[in-house]
Protein backbone atom coordinates (compact mmCIF):
# COMPACT_ATOMS: atom_id res chain seq x y z
CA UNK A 1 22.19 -9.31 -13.17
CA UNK A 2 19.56 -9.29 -10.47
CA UNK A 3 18.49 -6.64 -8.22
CA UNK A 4 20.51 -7.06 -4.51
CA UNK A 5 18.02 -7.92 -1.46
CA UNK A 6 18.75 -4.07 0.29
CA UNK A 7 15.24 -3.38 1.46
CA UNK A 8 14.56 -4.23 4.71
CA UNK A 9 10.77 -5.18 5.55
CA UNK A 10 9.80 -6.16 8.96
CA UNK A 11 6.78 -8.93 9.26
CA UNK A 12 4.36 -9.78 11.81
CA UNK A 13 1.95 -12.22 9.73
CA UNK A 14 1.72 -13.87 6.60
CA UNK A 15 4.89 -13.36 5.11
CA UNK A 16 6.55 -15.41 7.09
CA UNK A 17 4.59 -18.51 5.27
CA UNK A 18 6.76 -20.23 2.43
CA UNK A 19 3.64 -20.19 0.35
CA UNK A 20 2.84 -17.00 0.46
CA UNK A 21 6.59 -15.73 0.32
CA UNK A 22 7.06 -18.29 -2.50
CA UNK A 23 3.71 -16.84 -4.60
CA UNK A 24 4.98 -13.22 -3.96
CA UNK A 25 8.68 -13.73 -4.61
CA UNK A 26 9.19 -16.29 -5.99
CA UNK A 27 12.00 -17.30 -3.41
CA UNK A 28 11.94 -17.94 0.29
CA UNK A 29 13.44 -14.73 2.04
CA UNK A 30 16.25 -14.92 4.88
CA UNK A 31 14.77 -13.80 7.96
CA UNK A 32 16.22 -12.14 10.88
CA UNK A 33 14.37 -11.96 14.41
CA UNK A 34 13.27 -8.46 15.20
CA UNK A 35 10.90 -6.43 17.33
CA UNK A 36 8.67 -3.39 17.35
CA UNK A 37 8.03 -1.81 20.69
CA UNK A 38 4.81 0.69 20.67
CA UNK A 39 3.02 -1.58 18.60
CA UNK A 40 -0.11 -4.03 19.01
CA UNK A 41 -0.72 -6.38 17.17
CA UNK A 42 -5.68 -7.06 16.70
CA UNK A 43 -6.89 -9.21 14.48
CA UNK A 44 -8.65 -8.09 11.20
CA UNK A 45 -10.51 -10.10 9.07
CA UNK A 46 -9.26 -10.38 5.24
CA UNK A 47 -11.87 -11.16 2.38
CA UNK A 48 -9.65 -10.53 -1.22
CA UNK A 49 -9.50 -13.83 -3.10
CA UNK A 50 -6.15 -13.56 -3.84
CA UNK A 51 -4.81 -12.73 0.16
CA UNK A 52 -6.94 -15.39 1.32
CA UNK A 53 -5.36 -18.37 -1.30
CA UNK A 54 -2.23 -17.75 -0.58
CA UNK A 55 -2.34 -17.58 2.87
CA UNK A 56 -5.12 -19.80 3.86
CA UNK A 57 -6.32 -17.36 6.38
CA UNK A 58 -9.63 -15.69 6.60
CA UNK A 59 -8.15 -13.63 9.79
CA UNK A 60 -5.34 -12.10 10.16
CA UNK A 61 -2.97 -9.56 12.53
CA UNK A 62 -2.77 -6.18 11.23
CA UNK A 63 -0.15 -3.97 13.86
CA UNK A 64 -1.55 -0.53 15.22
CA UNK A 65 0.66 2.11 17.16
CA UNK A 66 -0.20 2.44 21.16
CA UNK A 67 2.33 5.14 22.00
CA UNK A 68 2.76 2.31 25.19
CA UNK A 69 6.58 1.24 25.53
CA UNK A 70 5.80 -2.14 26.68
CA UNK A 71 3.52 -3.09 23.69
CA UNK A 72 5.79 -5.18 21.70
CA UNK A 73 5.39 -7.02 18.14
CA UNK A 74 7.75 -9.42 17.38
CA UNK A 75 8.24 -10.56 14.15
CA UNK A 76 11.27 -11.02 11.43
CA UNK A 77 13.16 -8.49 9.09
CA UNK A 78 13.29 -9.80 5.78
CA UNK A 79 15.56 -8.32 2.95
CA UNK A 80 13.84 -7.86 -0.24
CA UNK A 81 14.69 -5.85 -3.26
CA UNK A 82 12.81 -3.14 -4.76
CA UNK A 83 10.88 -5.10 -6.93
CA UNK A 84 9.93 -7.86 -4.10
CA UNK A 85 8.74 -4.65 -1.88
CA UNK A 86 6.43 -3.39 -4.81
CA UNK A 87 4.87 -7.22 -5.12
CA UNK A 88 4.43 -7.26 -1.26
CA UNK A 89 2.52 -3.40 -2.20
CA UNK A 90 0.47 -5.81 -4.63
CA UNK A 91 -0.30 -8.33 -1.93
CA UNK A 92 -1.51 -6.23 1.01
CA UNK A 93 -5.08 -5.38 1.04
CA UNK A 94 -6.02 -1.57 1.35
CA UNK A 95 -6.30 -2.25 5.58
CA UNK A 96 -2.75 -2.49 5.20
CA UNK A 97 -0.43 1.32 4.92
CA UNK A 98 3.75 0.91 4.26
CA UNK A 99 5.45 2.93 6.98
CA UNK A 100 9.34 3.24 7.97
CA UNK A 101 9.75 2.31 11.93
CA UNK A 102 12.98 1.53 13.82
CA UNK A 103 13.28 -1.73 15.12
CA UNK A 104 14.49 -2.91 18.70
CA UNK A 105 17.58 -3.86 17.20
CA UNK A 106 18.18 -0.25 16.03
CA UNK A 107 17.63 -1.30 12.35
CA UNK A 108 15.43 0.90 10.09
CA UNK A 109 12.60 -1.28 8.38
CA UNK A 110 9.03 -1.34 6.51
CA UNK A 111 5.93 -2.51 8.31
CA UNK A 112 2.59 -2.44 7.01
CA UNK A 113 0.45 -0.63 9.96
CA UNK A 114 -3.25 -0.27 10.06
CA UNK A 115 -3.63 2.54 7.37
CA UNK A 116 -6.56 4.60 9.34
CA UNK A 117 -3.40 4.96 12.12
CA UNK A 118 -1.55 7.06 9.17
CA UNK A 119 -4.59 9.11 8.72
CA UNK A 120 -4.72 12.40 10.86
């Protein structure tokens, strides 16, 4: 018996592509409009191999906390299982931190956030 889809994981970039959910999962995920408010979303550019095949994309959007209610990110909650969340660990380059945010929606969730906004 597989592992149930509980973990909720919201995403701003790449993992809403089929390819790259379909190289990481091995499964397209359900996904569920959702926001972040405080959030910005600046462009950073991505040089691992891997990252950059399944993507296609040399540049991508890494979100950074501004404190400012009316930054917003909007994006889409997917549900993943454990295992799935571990893989997306696997995919994100070291730019990239796991954090636990609250969603406009009220829903608790995973974003990856610039990790030098985690530091300090």
């Amino acid at each position: 018996m597989g592992q149930a889809a509980t973990v909720a994981l919201f995403s701003y970039g790449t993992l809403r592509q089929p390819e790259v959910q379909l190289a990481t999962y091995g499964r397209l995920v359900e996904a569920e409009a959702d926001a972040l408010r405080g959030h910005a979303l600046v462009e950073i550019v991505i040089d691992d191999p891997h990252v950059l095949s399944l993507s296609g994309k040399s540049v991508h959007t890494i979100a950074r906390p501004t404190g400012n209610p009316a930054d917003l990110v909007t994006g889409v909650v997917l549900l993943l299982t454990e295992t799935e969340l571990l893989s997306t660990d696997a995919y994100e380059v070291p730019a990239y931190a796991r954090t636990e945010v609250t969603l406009e929606s009220g829903r608790r969730a995973f974003i990856y956030v610039d990790a030098s906004s985690l530091c300090g």
